[in-house]
N, C-alpha and C. Protein backbone atom coordinates (compact mmCIF):
# COMPACT_ATOMS: atom_id res chain seq x y z
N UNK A 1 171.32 115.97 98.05
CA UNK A 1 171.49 117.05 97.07
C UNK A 1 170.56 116.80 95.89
N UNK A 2 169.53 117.82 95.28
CA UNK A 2 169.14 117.66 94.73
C UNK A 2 169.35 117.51 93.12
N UNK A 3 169.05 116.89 92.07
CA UNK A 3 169.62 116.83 91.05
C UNK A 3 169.28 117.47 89.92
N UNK A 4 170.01 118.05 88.46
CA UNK A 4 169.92 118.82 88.22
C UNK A 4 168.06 118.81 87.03
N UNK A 5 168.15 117.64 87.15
CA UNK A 5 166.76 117.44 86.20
C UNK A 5 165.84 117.59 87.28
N UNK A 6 165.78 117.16 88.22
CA UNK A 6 164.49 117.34 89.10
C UNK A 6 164.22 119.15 89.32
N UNK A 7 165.63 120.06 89.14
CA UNK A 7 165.32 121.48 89.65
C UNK A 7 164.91 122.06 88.18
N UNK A 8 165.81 121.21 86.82
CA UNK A 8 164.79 121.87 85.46
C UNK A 8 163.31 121.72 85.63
N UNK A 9 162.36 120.30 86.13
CA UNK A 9 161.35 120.04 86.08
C UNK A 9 160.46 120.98 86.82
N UNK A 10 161.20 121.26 87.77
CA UNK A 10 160.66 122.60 88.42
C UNK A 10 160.11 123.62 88.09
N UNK A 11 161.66 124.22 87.34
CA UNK A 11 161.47 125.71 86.59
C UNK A 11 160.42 125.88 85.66
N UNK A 12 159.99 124.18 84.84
CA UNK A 12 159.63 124.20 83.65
C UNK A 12 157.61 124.22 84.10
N UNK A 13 157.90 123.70 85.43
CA UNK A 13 156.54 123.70 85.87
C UNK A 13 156.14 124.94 86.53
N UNK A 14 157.38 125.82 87.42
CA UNK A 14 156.85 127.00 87.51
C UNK A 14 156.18 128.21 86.56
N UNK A 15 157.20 127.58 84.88
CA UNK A 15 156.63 128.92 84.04
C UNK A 15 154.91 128.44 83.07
N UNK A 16 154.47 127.22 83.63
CA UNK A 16 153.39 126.86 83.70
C UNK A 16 152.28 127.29 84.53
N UNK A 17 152.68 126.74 85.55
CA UNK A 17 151.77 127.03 86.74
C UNK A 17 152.74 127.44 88.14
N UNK A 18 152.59 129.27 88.24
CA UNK A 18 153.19 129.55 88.95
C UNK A 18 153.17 129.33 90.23
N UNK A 19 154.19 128.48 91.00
CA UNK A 19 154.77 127.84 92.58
C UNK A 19 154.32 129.28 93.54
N UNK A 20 154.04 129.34 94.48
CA UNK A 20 154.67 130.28 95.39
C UNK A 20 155.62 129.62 96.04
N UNK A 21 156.57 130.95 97.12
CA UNK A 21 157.56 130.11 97.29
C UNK A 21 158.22 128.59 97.83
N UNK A 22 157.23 127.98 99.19
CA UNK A 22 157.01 127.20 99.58
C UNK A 22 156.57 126.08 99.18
N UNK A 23 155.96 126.13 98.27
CA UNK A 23 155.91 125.15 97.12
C UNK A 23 156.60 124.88 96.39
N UNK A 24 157.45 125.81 96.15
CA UNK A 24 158.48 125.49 94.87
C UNK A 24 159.43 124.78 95.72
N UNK A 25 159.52 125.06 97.03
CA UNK A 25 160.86 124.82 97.71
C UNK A 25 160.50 123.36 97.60
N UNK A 26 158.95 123.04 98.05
CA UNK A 26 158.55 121.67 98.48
C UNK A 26 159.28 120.20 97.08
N UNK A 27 159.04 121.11 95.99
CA UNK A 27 159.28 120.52 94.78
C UNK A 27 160.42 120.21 94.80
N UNK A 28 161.65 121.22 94.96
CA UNK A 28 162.71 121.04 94.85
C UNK A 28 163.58 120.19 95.90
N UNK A 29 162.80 119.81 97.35
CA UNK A 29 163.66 119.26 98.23
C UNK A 29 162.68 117.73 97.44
N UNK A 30 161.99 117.57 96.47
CA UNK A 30 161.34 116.04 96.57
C UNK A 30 162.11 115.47 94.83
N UNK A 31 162.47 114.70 95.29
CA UNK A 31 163.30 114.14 93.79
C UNK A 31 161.73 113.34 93.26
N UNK A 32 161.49 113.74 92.49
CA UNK A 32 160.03 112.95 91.48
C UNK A 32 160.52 111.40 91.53
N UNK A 33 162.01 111.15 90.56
CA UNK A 33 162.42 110.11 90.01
C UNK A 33 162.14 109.29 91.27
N UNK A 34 162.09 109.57 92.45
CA UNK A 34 161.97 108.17 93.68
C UNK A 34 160.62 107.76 93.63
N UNK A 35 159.61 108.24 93.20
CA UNK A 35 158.59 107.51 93.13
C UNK A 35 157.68 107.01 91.79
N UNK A 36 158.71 107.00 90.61
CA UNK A 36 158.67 106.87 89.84
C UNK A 36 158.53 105.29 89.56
N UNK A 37 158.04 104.03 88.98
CA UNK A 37 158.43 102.83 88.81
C UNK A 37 160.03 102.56 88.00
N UNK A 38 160.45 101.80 88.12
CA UNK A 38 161.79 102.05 87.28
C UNK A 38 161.61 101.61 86.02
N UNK A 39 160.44 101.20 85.43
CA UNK A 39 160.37 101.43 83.93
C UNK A 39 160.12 102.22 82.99
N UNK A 40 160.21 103.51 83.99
CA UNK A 40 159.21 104.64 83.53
C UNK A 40 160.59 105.59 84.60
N UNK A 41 161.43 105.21 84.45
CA UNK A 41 162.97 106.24 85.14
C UNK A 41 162.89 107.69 84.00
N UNK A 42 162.74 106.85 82.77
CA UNK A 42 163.14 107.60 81.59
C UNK A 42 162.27 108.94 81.33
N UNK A 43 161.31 108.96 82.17
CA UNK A 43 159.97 109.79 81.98
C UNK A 43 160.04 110.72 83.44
N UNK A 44 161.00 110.38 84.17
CA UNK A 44 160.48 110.69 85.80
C UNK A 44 160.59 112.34 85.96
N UNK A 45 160.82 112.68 84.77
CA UNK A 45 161.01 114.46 84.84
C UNK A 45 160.02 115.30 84.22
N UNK A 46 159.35 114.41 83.17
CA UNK A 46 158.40 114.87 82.02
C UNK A 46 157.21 115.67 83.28
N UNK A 47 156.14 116.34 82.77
CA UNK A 47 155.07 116.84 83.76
C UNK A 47 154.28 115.83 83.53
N UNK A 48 153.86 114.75 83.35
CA UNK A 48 153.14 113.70 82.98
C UNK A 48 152.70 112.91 83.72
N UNK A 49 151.42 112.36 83.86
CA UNK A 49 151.07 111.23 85.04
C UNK A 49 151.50 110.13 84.46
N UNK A 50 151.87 108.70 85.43
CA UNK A 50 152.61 107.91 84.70
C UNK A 50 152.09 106.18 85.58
N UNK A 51 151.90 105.05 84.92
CA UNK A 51 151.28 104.26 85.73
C UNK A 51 151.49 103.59 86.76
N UNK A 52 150.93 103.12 87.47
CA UNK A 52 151.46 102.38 88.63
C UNK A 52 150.72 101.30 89.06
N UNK A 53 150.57 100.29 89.78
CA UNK A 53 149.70 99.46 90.25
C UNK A 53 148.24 99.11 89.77
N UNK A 54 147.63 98.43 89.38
CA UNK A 54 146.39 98.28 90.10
C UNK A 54 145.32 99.57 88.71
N UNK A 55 145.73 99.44 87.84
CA UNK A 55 145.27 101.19 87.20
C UNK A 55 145.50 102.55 87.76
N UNK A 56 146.06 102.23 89.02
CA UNK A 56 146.40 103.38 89.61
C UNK A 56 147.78 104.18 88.89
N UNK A 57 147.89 105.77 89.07
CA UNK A 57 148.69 106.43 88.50
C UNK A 57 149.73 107.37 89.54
N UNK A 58 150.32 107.51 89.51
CA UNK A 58 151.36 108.82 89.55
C UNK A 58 150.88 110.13 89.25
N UNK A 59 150.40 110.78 90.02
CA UNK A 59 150.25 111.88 89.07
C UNK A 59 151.15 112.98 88.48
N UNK A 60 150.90 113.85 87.44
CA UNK A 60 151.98 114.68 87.24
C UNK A 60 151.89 115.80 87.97
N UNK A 61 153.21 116.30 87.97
CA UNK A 61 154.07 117.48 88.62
C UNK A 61 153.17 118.42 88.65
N UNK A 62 152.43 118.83 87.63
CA UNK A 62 151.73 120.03 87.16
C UNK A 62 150.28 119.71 88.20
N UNK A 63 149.77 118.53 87.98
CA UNK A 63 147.95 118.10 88.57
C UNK A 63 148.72 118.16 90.45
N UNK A 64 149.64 117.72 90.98
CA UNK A 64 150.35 117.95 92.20
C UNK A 64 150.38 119.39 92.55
N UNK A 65 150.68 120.28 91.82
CA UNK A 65 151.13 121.49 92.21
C UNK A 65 149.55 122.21 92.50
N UNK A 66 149.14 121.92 91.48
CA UNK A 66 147.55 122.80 91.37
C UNK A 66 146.82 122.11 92.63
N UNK A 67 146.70 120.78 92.79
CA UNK A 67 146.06 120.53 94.00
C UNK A 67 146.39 121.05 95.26
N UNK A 68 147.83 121.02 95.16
CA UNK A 68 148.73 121.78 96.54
C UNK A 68 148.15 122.81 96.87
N UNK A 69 148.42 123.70 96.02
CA UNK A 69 147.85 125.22 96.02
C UNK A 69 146.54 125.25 96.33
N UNK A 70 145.16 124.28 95.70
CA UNK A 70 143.96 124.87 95.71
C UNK A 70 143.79 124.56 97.51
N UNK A 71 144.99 123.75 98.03
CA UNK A 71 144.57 123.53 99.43
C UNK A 71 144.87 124.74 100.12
N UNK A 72 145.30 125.79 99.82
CA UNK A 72 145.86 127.28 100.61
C UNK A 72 145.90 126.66 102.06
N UNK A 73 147.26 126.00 101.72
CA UNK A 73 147.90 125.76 102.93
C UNK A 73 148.84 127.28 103.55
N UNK A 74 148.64 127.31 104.91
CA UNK A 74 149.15 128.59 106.26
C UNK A 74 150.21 127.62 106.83
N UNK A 75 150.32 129.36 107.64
CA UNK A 75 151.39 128.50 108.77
C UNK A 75 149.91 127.97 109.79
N UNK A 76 148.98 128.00 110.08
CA UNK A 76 148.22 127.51 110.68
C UNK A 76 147.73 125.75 110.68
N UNK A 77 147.90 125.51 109.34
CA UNK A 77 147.95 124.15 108.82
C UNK A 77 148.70 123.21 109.62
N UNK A 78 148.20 122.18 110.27
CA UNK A 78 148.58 121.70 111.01
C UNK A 78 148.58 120.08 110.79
N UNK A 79 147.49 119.74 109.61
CA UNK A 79 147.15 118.31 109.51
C UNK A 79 146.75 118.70 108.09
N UNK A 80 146.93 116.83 107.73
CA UNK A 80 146.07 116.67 106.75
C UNK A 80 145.91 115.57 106.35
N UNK A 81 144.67 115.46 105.64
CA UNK A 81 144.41 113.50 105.51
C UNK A 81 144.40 113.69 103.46
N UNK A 82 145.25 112.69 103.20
CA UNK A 82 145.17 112.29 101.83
C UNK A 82 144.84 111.03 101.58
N UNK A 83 143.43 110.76 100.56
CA UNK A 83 143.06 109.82 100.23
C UNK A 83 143.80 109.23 98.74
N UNK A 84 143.92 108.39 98.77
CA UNK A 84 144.41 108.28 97.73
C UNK A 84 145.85 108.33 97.08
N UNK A 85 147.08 107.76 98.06
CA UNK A 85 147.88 108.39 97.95
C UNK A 85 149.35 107.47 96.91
N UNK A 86 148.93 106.69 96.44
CA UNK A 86 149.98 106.05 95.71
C UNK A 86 151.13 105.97 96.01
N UNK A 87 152.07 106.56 95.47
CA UNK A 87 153.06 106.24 95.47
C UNK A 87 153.93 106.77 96.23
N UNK A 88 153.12 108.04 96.60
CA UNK A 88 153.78 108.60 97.69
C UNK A 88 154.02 110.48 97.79
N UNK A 89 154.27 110.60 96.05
CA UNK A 89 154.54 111.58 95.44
C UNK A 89 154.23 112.76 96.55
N UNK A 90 152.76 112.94 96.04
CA UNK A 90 152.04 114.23 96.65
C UNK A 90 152.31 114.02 98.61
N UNK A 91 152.18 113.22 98.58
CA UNK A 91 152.30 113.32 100.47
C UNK A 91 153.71 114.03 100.73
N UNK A 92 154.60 113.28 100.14
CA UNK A 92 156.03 113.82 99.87
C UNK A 92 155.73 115.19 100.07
N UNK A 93 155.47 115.50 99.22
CA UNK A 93 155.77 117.27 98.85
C UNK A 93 154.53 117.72 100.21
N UNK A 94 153.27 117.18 100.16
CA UNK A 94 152.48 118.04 101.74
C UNK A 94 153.83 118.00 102.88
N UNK A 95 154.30 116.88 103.22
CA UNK A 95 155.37 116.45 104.21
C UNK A 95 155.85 118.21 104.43
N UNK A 96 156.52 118.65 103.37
CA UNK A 96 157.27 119.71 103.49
C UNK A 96 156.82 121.38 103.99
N UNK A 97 155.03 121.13 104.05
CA UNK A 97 154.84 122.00 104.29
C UNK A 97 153.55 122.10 105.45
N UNK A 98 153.39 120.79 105.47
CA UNK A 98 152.82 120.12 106.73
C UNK A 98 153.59 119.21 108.09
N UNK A 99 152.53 119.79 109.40
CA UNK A 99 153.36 119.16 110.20
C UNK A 99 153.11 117.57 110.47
N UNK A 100 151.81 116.90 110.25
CA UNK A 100 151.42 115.76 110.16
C UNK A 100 150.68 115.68 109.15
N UNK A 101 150.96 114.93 108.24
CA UNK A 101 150.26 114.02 106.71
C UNK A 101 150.20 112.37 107.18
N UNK A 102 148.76 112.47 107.05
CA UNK A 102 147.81 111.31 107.33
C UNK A 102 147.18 110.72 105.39
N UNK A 103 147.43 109.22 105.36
CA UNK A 103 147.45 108.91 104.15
C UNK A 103 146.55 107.79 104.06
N UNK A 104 145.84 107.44 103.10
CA UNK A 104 145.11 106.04 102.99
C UNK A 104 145.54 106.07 101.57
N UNK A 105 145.48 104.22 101.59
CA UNK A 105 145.68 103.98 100.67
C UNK A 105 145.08 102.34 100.24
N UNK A 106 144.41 101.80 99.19
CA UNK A 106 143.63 100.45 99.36
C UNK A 106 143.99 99.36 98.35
N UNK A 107 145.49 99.67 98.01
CA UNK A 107 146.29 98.95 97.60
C UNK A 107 147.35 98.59 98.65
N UNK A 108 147.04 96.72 98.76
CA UNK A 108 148.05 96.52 100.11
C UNK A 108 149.49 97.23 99.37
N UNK A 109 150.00 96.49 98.04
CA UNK A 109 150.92 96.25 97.66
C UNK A 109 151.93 97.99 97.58
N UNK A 110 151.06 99.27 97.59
CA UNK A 110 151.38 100.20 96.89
C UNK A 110 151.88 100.75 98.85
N UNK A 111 151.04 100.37 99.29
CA UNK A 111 151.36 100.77 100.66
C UNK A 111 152.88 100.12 101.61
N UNK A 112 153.01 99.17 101.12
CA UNK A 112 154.39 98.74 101.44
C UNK A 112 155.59 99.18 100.71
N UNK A 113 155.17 99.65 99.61
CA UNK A 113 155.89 100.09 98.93
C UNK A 113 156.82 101.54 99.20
N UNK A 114 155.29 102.13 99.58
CA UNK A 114 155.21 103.91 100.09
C UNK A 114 156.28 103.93 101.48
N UNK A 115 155.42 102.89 102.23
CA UNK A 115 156.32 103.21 103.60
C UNK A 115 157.42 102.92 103.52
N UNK A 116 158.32 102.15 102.90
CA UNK A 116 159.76 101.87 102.74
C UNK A 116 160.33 103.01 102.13
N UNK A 117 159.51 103.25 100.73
CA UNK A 117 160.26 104.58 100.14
C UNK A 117 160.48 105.92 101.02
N UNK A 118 159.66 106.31 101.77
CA UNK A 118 159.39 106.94 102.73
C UNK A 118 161.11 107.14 103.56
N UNK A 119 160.55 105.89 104.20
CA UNK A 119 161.05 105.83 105.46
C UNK A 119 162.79 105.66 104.45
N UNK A 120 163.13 105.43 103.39
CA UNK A 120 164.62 105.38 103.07
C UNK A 120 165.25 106.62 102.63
N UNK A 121 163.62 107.99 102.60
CA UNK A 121 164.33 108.83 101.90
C UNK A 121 164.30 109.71 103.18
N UNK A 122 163.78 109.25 104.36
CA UNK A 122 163.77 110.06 105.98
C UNK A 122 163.09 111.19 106.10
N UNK A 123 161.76 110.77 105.46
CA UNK A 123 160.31 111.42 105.36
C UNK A 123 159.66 110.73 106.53
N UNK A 124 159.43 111.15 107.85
CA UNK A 124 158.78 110.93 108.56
C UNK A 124 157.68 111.29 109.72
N UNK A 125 157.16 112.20 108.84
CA UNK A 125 155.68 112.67 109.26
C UNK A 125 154.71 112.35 108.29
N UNK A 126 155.07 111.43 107.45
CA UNK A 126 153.67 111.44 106.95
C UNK A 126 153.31 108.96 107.23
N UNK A 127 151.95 109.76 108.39
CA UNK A 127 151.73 108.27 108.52
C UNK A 127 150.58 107.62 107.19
N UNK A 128 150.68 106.56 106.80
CA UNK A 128 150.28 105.78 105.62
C UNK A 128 149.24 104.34 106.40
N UNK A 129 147.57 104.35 106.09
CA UNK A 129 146.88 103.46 106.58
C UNK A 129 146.65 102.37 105.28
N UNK A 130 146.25 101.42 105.26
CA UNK A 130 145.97 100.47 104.57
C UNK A 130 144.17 100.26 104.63
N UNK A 131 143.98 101.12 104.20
CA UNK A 131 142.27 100.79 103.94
C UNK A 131 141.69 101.73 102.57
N UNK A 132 139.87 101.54 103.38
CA UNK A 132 139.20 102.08 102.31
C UNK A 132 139.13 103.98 101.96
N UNK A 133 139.95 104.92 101.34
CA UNK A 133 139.69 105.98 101.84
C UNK A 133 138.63 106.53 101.98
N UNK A 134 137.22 105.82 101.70
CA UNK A 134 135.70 106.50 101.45
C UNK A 134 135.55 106.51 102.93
N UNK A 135 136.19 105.92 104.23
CA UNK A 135 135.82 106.53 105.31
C UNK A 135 136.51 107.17 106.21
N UNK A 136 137.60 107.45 105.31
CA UNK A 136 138.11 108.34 105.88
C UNK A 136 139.20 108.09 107.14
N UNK A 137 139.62 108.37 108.14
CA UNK A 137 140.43 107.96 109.54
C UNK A 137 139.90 108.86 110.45
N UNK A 138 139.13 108.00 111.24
CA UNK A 138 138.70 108.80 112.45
C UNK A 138 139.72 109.36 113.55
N UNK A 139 140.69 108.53 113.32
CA UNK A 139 141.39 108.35 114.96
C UNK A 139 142.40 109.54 114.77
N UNK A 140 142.65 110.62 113.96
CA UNK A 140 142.95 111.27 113.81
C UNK A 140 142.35 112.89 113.20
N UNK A 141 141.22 112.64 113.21
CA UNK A 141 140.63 114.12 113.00
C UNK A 141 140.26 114.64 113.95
N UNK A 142 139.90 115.96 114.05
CA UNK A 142 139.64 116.79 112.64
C UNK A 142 140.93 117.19 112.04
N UNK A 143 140.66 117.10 110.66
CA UNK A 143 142.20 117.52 109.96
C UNK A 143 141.90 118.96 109.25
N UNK A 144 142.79 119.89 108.79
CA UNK A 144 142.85 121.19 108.93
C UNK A 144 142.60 120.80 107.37
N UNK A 145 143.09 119.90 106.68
CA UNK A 145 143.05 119.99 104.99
C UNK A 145 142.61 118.80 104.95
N UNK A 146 141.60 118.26 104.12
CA UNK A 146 141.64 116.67 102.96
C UNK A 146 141.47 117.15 102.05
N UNK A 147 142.94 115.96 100.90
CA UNK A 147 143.25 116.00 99.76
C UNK A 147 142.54 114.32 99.17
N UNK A 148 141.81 114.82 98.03
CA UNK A 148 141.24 113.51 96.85
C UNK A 148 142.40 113.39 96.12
N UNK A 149 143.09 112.19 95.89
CA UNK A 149 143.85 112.40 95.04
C UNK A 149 143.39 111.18 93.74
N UNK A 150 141.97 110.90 94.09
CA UNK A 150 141.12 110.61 92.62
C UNK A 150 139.76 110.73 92.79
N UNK A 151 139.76 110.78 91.44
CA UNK A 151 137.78 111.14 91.34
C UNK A 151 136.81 110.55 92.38
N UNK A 152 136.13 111.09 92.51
CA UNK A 152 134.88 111.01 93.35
C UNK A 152 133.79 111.09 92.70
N UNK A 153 132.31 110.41 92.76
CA UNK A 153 130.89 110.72 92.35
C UNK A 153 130.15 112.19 93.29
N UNK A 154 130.91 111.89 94.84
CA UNK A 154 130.17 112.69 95.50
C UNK A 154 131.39 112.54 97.15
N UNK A 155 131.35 113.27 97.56
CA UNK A 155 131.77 113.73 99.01
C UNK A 155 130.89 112.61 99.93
N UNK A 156 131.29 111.73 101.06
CA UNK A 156 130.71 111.44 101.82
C UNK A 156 130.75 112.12 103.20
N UNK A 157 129.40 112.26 103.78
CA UNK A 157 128.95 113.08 105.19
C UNK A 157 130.03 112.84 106.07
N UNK A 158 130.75 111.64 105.93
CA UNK A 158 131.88 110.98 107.10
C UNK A 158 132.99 111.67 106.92
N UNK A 159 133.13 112.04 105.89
CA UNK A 159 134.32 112.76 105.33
C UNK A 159 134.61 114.26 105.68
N UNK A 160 133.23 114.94 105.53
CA UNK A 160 133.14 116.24 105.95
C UNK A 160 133.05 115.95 107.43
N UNK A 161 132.57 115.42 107.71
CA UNK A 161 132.66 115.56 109.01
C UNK A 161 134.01 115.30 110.06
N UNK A 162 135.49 114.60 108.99
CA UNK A 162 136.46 114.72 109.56
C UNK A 162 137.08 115.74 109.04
N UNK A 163 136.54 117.13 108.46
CA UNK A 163 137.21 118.56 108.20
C UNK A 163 137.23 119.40 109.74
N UNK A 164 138.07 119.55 109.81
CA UNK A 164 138.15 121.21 110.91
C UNK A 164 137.30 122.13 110.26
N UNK A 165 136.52 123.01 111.33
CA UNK A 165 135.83 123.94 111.30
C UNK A 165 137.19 125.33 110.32
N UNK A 166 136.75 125.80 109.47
CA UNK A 166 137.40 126.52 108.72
C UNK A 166 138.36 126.05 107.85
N UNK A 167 138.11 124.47 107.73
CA UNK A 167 139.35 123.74 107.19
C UNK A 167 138.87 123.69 105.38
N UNK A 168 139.61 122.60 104.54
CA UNK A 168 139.61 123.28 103.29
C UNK A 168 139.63 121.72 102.67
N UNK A 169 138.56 121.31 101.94
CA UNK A 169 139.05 119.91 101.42
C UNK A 169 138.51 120.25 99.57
N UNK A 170 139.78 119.10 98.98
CA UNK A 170 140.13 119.35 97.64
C UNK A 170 140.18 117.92 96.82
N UNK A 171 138.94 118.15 95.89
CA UNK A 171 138.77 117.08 95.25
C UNK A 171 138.46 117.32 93.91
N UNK A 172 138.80 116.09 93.10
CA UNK A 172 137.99 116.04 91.86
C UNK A 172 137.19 115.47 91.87
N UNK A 173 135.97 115.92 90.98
CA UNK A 173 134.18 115.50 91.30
C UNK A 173 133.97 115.05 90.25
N UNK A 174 133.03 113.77 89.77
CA UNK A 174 132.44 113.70 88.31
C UNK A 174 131.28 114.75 88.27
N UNK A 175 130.76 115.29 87.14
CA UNK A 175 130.12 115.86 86.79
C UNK A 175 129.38 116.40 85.46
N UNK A 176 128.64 116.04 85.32
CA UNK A 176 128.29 116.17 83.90
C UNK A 176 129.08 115.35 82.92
N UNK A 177 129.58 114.12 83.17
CA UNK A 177 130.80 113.29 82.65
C UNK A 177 132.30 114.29 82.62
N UNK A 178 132.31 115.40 83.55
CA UNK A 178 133.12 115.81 83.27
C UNK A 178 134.16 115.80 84.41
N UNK A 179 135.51 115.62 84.85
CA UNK A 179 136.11 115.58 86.13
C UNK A 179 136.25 116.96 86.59
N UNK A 180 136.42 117.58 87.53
CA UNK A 180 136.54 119.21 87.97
C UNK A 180 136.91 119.02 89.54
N UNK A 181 137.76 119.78 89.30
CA UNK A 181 137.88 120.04 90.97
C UNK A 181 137.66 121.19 91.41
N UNK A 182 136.73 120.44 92.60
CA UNK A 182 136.55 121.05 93.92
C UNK A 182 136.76 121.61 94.70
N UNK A 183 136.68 122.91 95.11
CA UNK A 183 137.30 123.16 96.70
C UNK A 183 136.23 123.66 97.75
N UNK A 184 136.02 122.39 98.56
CA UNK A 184 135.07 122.89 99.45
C UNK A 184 136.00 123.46 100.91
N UNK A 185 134.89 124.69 101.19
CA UNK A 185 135.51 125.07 102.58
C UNK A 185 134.24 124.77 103.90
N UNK A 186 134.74 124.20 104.74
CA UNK A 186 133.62 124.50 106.01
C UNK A 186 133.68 125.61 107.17
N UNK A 187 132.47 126.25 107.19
CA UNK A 187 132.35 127.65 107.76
C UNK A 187 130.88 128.28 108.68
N UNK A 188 131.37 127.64 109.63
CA UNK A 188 130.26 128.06 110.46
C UNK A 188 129.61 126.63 110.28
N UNK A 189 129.93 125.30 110.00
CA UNK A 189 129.43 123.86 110.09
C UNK A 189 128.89 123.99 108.79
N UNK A 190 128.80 124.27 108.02
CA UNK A 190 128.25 124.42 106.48
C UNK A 190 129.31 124.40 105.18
N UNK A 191 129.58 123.56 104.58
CA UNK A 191 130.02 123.19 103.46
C UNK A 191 129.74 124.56 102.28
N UNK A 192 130.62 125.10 101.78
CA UNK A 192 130.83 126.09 100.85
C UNK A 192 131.59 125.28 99.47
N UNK A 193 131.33 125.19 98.12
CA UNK A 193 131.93 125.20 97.64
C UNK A 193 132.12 125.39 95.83
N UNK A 194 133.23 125.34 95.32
CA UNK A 194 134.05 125.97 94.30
C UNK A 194 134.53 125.71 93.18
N UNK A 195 134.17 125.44 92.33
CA UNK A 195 134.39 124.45 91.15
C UNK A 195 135.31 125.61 90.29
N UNK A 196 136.86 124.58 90.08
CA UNK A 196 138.20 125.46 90.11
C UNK A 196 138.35 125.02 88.03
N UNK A 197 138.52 123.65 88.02
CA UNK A 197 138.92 123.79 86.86
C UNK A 197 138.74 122.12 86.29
N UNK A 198 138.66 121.73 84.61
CA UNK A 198 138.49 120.27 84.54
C UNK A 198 139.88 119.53 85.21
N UNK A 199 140.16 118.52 84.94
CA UNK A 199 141.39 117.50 85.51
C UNK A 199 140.94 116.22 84.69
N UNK A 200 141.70 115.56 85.24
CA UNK A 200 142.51 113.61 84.86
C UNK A 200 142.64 112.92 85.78
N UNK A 201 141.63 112.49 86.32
CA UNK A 201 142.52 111.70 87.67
C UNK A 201 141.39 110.22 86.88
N UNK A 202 142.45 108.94 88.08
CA UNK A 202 142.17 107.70 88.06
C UNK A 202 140.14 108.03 88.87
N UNK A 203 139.85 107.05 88.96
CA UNK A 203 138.51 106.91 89.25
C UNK A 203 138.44 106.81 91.06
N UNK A 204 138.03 106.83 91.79
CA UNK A 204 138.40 106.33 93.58
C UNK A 204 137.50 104.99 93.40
N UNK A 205 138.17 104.12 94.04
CA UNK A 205 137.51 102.71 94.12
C UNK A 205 136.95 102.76 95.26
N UNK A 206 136.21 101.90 95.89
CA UNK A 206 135.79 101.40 97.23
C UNK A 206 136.47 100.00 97.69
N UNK A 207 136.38 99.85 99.33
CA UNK A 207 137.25 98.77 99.55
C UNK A 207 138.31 98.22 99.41
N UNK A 208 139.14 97.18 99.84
CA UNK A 208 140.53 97.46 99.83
C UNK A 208 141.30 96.37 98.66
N UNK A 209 142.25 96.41 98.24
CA UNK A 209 142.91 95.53 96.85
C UNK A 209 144.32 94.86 97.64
């Protein structure tokens, strides 16, 4: 049952940045506070990114929702690979509207973490790898969506090349010192893409911690 601060955090993020419905639902079946650190319980409702591991962050409710969306996930959506996935948060909520969520992550420590939380809250479609996400997971593409869930300098060729033909990948880019996300689509084998709005994300590292 969900609790009553996690469904305010909701409302308070819908009259922000409006949910469609499936999203909102996604929000409301995912309690935030579980992937929250417990020193930071006190905060687990705020829209706020919040820290975690390694410089790595949590992101907030609000930078989650907007990424969700810029992925215009269908009922066709069938996969998806998230780089970058901390704590768990955002996979959580894809889980709900995806049928397989594919995850990297290059913190051993954050990854043991994920799969227990996971697996105690009986989230189990979304599988979690222990590596570098700059190459991505072969053994499972092509994926219908990839989600950045931190900055990038640039897209690698390996990466696009594990998109599905018509598929939709969503990142934040440096640029001009400035962060912005991305939405590239591939169409007809050709990379299209869309520069949506600035953002906050942690930096993407290389190699594994």
């Amino acid at each position: 049952m969900n609790n009553i601060a996690n469904i305010q955090m909701v409302e308070k993020l819908d009259k922000v940045f409006e949910l469609n419905k499936n999203i909102k639902k996604a929000f409301l079946a995912i309690d935030r506070k579980e992937f929250v650190p417990s020193g930071f319980s006190f905060k687990a409702y705020s829209i706020d990114a919040l820290p975690l591991a390694s410089d790595s962050t949590i992101s907030s409710p609000l930078t989650v929702a907007k990424m969700t969306t810029y992925l215009e996930i269908d009922e066709k959506t069938d996969s998806i690979l998230e780089i970058g996935c901390g704590s768990g948060y955002q996979s959580a909520i894809l889980s709900k509207l995806i049928r397989r969520v594919f995850a990297i992550e290059r913190i051993g420590s954050l990854v043991k973490e994920t799969k227990n939380r996971l697996k105690k809250l009986g989230i189990h479609n979304v599988n979690i790898k222990y590596g570098d996400g700059m190459n991505g997971w072969k053994t499972y593409a092509p994926y219908d969506r990839i989600l950045f869930s931190a900055t990038a300098f640039s897209i690698p060729e390996t990466i696009f090349a594990q998109l599905a033909e018509g598929g939709i990948l969503v990142a934040p880019i440096l640029k001009n010192n400035k962060e912005i996300i991305v939405q590239f689509k591939k169409q007809n084998s050709k990379i299209i893409q869309k520069e949506i709005e600035e953002a906050k994300f942690v930096p993407i590292k290389k190699g594994k911690e």
